[in-house]
C-alpha atoms as a PDB file:
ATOM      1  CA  UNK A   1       0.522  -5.094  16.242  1.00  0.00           C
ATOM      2  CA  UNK A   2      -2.723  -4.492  18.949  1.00  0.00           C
ATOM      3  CA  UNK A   3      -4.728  -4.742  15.971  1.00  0.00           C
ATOM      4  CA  UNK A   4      -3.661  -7.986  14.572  1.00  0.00           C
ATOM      5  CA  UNK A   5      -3.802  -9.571  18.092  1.00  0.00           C
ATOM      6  CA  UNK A   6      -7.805  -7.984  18.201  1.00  0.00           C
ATOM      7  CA  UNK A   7      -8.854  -9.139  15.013  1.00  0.00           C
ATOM      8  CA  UNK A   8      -7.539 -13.139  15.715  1.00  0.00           C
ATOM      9  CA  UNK A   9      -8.781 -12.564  19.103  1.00  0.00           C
ATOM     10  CA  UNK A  10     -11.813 -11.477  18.875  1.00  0.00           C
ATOM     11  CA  UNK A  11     -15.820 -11.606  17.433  1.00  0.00           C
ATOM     12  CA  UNK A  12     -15.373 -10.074  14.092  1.00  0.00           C
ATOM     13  CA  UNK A  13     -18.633  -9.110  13.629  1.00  0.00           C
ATOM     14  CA  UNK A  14     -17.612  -6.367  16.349  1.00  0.00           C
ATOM     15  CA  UNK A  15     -14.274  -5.314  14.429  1.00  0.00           C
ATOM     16  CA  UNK A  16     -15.320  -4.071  10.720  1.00  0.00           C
ATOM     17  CA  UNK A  17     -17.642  -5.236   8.112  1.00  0.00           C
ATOM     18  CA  UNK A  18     -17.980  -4.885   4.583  1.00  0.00           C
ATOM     19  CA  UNK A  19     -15.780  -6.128   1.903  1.00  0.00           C
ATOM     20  CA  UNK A  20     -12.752  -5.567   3.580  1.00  0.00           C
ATOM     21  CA  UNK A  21     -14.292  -7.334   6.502  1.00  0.00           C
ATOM     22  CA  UNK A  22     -15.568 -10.373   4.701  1.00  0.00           C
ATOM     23  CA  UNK A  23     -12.129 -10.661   3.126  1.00  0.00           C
ATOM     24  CA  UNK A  24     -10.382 -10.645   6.549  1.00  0.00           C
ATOM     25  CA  UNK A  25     -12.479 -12.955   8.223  1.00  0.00           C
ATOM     26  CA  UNK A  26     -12.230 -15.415   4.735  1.00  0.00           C
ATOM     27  CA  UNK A  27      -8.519 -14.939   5.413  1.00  0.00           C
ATOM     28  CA  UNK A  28      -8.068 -16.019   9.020  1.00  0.00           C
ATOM     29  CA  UNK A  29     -10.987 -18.634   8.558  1.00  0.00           C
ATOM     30  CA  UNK A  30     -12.064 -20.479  11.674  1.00  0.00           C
ATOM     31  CA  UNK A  31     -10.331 -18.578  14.055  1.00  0.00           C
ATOM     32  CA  UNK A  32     -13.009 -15.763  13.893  1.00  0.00           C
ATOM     33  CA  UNK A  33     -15.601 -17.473  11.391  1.00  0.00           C
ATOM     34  CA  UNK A  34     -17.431 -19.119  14.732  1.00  0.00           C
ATOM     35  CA  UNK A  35     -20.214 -17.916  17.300  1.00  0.00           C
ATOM     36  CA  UNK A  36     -19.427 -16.890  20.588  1.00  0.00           C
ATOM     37  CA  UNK A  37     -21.425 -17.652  23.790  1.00  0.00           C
ATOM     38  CA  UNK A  38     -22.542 -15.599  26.171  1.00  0.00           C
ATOM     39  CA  UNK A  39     -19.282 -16.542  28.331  1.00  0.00           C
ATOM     40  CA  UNK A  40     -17.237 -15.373  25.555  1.00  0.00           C
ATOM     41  CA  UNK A  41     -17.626 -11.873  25.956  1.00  0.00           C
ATOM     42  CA  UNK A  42     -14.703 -11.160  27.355  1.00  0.00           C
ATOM     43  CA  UNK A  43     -12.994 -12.205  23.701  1.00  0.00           C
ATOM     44  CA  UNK A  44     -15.484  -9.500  22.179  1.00  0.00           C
ATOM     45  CA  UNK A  45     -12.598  -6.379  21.037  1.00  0.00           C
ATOM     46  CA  UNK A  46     -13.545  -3.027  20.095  1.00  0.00           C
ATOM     47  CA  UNK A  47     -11.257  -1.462  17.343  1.00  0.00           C
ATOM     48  CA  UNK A  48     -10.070   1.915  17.776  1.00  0.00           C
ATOM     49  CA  UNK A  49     -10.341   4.328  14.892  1.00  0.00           C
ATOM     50  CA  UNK A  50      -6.483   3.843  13.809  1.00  0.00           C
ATOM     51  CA  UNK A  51      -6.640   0.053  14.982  1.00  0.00           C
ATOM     52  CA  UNK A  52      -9.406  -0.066  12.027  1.00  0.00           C
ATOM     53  CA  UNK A  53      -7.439   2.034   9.524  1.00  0.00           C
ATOM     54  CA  UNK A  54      -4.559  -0.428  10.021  1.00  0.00           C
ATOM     55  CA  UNK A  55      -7.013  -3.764   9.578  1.00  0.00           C
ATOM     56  CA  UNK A  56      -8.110  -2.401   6.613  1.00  0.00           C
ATOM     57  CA  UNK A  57      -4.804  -1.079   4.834  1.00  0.00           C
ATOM     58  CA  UNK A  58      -3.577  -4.515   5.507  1.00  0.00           C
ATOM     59  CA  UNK A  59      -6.227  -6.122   4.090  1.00  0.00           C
ATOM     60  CA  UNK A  60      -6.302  -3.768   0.550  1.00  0.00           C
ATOM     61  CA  UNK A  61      -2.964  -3.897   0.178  1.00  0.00           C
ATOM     62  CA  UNK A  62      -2.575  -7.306  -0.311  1.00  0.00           C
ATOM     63  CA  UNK A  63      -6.088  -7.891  -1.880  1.00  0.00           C
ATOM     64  CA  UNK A  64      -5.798  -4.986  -4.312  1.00  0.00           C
ATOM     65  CA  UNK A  65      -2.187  -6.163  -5.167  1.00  0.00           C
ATOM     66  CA  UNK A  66      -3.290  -9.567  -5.911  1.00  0.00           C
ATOM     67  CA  UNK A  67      -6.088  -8.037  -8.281  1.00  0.00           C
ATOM     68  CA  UNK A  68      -3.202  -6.192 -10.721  1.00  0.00           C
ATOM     69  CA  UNK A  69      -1.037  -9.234 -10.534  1.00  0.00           C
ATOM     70  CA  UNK A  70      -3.728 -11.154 -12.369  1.00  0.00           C
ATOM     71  CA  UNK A  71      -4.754  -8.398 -14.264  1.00  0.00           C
ATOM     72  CA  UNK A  72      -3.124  -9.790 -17.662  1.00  0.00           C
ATOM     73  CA  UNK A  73      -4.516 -13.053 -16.983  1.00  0.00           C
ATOM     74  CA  UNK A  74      -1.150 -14.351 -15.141  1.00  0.00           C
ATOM     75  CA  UNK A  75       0.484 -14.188 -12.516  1.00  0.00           C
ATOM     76  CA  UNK A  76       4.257 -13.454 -13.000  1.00  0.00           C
ATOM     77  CA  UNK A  77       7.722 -14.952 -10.818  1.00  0.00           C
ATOM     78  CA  UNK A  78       8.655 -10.830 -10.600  1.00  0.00           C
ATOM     79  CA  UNK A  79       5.117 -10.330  -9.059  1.00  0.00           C
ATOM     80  CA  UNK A  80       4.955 -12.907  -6.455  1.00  0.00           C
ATOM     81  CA  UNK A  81       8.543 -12.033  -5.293  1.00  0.00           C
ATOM     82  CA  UNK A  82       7.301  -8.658  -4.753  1.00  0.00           C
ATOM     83  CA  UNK A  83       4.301  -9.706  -2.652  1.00  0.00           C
ATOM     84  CA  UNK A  84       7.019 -11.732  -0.838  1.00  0.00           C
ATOM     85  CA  UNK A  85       9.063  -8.745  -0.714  1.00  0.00           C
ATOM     86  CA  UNK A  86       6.508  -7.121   1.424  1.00  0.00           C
ATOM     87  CA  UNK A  87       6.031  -9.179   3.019  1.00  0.00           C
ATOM     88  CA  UNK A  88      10.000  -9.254   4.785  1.00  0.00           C
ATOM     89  CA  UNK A  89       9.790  -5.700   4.782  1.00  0.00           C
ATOM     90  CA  UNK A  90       6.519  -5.980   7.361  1.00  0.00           C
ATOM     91  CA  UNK A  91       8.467  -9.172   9.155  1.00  0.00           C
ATOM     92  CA  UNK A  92       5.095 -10.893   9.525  1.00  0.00           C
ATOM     93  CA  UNK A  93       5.283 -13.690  11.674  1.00  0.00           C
ATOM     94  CA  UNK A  94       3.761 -17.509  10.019  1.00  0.00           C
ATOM     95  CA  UNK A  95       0.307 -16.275  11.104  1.00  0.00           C
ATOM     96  CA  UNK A  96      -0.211 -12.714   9.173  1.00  0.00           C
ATOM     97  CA  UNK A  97       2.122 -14.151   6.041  1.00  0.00           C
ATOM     98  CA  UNK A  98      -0.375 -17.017   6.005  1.00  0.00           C
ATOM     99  CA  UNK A  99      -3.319 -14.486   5.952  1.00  0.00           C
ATOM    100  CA  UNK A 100      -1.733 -11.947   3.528  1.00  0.00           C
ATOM    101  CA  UNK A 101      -1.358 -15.062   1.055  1.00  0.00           C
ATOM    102  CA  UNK A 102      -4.790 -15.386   1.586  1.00  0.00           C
ATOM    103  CA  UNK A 103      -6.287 -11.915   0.732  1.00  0.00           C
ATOM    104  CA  UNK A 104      -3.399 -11.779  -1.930  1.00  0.00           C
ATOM    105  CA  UNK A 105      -5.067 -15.062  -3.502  1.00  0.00           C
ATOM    106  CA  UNK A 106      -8.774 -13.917  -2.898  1.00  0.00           C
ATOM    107  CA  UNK A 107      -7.596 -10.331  -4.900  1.00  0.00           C
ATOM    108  CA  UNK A 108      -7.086 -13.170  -7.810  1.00  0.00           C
ATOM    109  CA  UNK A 109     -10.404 -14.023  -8.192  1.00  0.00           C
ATOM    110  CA  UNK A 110     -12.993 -13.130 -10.686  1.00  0.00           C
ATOM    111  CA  UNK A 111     -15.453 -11.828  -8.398  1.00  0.00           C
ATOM    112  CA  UNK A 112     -13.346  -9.519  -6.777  1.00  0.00           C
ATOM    113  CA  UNK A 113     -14.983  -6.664  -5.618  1.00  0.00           C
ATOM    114  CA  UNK A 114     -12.327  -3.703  -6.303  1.00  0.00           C
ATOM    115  CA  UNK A 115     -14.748  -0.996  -6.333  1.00  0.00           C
ATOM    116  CA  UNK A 116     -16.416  -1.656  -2.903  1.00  0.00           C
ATOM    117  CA  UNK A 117     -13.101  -2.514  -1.328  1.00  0.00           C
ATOM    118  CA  UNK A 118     -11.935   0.878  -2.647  1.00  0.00           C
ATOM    119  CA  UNK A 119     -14.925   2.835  -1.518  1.00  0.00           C
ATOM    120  CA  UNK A 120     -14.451   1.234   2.356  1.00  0.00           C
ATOM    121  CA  UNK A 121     -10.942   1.221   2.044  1.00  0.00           C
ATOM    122  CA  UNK A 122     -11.274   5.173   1.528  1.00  0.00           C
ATOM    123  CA  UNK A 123     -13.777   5.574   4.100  1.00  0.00           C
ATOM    124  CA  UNK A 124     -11.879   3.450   7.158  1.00  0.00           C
ATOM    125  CA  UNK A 125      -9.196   6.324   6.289  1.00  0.00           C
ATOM    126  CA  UNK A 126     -10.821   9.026   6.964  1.00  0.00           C
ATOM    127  CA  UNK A 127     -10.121  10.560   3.337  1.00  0.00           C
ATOM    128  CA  UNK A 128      -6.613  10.771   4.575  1.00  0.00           C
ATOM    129  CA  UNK A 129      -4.323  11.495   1.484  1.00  0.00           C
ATOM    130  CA  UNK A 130      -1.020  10.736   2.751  1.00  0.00           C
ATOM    131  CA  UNK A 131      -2.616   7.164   3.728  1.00  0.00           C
ATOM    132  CA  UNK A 132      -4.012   6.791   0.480  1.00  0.00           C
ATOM    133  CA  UNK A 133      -1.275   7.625  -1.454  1.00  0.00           C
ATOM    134  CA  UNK A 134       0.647   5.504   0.450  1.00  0.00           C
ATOM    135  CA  UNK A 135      -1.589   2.595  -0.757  1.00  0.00           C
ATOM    136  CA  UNK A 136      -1.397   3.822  -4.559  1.00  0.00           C
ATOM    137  CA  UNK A 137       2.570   4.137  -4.491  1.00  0.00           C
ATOM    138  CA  UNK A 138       2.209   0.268  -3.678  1.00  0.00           C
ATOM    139  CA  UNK A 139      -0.398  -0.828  -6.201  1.00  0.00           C
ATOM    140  CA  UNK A 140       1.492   1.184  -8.917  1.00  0.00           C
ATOM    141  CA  UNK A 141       5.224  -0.616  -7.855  1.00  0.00           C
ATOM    142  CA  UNK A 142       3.195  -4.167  -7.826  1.00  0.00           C
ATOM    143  CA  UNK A 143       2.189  -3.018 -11.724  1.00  0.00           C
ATOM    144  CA  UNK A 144       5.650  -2.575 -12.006  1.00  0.00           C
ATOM    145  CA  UNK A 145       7.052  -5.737 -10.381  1.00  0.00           C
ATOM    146  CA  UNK A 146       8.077  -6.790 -13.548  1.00  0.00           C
ATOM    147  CA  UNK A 147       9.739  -3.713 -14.868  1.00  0.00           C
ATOM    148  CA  UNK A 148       7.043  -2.855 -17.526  1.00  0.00           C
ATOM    149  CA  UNK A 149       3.353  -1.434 -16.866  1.00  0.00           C
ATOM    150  CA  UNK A 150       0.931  -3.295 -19.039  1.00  0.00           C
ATOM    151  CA  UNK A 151      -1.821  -1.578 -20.353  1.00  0.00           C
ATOM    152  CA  UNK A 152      -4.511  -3.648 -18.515  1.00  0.00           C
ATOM    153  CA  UNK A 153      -2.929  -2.827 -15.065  1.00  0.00           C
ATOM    154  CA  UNK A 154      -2.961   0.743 -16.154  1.00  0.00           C
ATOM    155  CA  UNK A 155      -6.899   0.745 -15.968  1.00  0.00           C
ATOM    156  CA  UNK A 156      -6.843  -0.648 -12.813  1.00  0.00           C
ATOM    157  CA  UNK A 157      -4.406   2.047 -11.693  1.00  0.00           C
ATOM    158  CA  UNK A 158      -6.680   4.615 -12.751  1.00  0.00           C
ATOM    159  CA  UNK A 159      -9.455   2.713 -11.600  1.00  0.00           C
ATOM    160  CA  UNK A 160      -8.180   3.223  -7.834  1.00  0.00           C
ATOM    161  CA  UNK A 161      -6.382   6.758  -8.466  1.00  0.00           C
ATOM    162  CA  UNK A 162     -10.042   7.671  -9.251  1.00  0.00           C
ATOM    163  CA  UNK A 163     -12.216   5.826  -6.606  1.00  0.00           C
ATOM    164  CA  UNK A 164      -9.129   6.879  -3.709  1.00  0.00           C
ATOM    165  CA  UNK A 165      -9.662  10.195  -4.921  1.00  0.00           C
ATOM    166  CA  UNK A 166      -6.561  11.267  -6.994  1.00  0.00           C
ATOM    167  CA  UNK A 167      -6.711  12.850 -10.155  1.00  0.00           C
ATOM    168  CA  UNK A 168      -5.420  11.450 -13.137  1.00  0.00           C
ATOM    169  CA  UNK A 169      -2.071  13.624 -13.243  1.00  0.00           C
ATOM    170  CA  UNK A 170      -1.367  12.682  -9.641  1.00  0.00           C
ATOM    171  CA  UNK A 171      -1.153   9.013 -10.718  1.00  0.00           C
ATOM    172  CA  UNK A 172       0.612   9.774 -13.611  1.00  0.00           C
ATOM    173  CA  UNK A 173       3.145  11.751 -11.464  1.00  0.00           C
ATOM    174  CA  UNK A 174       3.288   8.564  -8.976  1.00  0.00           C
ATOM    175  CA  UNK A 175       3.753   6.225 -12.181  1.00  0.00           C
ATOM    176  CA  UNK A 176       6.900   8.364 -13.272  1.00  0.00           C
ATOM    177  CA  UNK A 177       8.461   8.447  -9.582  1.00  0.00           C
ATOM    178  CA  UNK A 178       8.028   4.465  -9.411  1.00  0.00           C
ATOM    179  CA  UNK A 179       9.403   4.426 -12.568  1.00  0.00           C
ATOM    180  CA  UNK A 180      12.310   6.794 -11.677  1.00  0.00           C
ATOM    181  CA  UNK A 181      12.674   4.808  -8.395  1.00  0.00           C
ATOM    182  CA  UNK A 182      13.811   1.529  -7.279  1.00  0.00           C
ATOM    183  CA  UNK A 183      12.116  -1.715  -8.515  1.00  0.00           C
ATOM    184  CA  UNK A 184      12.541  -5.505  -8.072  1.00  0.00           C
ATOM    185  CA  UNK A 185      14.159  -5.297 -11.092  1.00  0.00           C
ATOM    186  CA  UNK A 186      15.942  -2.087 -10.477  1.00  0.00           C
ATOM    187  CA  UNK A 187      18.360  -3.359  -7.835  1.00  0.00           C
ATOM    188  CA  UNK A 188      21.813  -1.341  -7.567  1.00  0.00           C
ATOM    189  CA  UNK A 189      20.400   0.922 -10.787  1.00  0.00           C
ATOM    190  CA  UNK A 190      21.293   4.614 -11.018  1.00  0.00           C
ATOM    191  CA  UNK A 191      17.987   6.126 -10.052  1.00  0.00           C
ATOM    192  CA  UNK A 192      16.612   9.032 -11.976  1.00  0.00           C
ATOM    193  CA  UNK A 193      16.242  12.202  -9.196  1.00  0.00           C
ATOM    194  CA  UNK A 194      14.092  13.822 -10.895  1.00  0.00           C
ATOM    195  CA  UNK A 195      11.031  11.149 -11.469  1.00  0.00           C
ATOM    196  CA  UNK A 196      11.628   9.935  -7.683  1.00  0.00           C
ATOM    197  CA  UNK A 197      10.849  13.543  -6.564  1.00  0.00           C
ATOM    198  CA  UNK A 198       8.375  13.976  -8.966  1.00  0.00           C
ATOM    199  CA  UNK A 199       9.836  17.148 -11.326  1.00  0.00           C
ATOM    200  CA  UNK A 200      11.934  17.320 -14.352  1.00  0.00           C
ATOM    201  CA  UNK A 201      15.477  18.518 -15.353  1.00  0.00           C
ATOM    202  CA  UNK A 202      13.637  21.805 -16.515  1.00  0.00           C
ATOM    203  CA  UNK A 203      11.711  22.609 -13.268  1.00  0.00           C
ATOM    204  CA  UNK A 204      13.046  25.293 -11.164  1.00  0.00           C
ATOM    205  CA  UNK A 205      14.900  25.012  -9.179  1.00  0.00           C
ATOM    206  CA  UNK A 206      12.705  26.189  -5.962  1.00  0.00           C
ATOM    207  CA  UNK A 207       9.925  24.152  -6.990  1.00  0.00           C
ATOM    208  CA  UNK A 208      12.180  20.990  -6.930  1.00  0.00           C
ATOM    209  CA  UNK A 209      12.821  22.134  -3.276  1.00  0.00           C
ATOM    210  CA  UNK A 210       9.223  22.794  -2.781  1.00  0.00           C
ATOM    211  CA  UNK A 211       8.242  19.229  -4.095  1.00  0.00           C
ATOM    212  CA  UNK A 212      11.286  17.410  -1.748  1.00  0.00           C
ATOM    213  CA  UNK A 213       9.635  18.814   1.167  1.00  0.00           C
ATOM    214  CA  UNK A 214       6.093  18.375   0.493  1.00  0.00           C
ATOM    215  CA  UNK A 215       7.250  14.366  -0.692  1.00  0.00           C
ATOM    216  CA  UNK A 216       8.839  14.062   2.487  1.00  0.00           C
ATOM    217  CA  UNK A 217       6.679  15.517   4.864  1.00  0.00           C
ATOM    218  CA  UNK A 218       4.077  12.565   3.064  1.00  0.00           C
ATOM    219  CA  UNK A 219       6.005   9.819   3.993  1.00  0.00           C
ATOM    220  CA  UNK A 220       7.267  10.481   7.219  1.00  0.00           C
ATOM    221  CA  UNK A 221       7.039   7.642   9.268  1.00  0.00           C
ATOM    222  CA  UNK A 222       5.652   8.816  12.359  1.00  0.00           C
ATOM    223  CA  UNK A 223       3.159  10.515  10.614  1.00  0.00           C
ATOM    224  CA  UNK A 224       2.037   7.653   8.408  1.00  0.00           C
ATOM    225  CA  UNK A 225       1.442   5.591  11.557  1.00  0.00           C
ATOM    226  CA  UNK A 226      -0.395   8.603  13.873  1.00  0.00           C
ATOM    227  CA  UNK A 227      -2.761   8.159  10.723  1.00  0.00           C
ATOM    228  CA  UNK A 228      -3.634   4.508  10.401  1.00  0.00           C
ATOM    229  CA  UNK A 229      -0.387   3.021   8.187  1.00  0.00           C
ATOM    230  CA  UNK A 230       0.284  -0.802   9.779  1.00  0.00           C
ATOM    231  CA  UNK A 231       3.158  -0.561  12.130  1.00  0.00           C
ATOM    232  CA  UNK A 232       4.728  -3.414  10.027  1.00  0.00           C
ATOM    233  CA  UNK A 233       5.056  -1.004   7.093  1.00  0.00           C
ATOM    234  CA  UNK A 234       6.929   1.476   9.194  1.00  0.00           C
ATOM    235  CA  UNK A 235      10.372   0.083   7.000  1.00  0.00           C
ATOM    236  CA  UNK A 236       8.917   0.597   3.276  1.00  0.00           C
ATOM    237  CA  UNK A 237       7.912   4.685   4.576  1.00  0.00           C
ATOM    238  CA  UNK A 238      11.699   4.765   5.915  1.00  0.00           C
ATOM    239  CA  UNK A 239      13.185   3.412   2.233  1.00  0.00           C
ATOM    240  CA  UNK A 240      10.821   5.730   0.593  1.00  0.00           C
ATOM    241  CA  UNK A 241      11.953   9.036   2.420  1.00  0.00           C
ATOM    242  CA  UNK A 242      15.732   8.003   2.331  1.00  0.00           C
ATOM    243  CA  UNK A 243      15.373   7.316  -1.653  1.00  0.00           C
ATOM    244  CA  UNK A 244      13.627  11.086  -1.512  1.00  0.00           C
ATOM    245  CA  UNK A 245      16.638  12.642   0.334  1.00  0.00           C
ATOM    246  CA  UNK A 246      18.898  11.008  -1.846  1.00  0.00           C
ATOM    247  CA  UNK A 247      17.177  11.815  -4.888  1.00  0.00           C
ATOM    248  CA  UNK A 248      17.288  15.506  -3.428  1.00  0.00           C
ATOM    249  CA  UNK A 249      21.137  15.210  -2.486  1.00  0.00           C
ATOM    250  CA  UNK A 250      21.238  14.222  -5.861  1.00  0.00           C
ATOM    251  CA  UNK A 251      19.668  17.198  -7.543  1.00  0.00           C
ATOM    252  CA  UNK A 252      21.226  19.839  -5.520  1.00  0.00           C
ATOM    253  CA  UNK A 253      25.094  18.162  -6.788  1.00  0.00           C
ATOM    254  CA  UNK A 254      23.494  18.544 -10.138  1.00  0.00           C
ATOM    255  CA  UNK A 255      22.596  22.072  -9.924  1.00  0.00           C
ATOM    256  CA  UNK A 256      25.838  22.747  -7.906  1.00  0.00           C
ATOM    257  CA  UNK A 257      27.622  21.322 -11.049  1.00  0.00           C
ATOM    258  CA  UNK A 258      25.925  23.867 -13.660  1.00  0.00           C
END
């Protein structure tokens, strides 16, 4: 968490800007909304490249999550409990859960500024698609926090495939995998193999393999974090890739069975 402890600790002006920035700093208010003497210096942090990446995935996550949760003009029970959810996952302590409330809250609002928090969010990632995609897998499970994806969150979704990037048939192919997957409102469900690893029934059969690989070698843990995914997300990348071997186990029974 040596980013968290740089951005409470120190002048944010010298940490990131932009929207994601201004969201932040709204989020942690005083305690790096003030000016700094000369004798303060010593509080003044640098980020590192990955210690910014991590900031700002932080900060869209929640932000962007809160924007599709008030997308159909509501927020739903299903919805907050899977902000909460995330919240476990990433064990924040009071501090970060108060501050992920916060950018979660200021997604809400009318004046939310998706595009330019896309557009920085991209660029603080370097353009790194396993990153990214990491981000859209979330926003497309919040538009499914209630086990339904309403049209109106279904233009946002495409709204961020679009400015992270993506084409419209790798949403679509994220969409079916959530949908295949576990939800909120999945729990203890029989999980469809094929939508979690992104293929069909009539796919062959060496494609499915090729598509388990190239799914896992995405989420690997070690390899989200060397590129800028939050430490405290490090548990939703290990549930992903053990839902993609299982999915895989899965298949290869199936095909065993034929």
């Amino acid at each position: 968490m040596a980013w968290w402890g740089k951005v409470v600790g120190g002048t944010f002006g010298f940490l990131i800007g932009g929207p994601i920035g201004a969201m932040l700093g709204a989020s942690l208010g005083h305690r790096i909304d003030r000016g700094f003497s000369r004798s303060d210096q010593r509080q003044r942090y640098f980020l590192g490249d990955q210690e910014r990446t991590q900031a700002a995935f932080f900060t869209a996550t929640f932000a962007v999550m809160g924007h599709i949760s008030k997308a159909d003009g509501k927020v739903s029970a299903d919805e907050i409990s899977l902000a909460n959810q995330l919240m476990s996952h990433m064990q924040l302590d009071q501090a970060q859960k108060k501050s992920a409330i916060e950018l979660f809250d200021l997604g809400k609002a009318a004046e939310f500024d998706l595009a330019g928090v896309l557009m920085q969010f991209r660029q603080e990632c370097h353009r790194r698609s396993t990153l990214l995609r990491m981000f859209l897998e979330i926003q497309v499970q919040m538009a499914f926090a209630d086990g339904r994806l309403d049209s109106k969150e279904n233009i946002i979704l495409r709204e961020i495939a679009q400015a992270l990037g993506f084409r419209q048939s790798d949403l679509q192919m994220i969409i079916e995998m959530i949908r295949g997957g576990s939800t909120p409102t999945q729990k203890g469900s029989n999980l469809d193999p094929y939508k979690v690893l992104g293929v069909t029934p009539k796919t062959p059969f060496n494609e499915i393999k090729k598509a388990y690989r190239r799914l896992l070698s995405q989420h690997h843990p070690d390899k989200l974090v060397s590129k800028g995914l939050p430490e405290e997300m490090v548990k939703l990348a290990n549930e992903k890739t053990h839902e993609i071997r299982m999915a895989w186990q899965r298949v290869q029974e199936i095909h065993k069975g034929k």
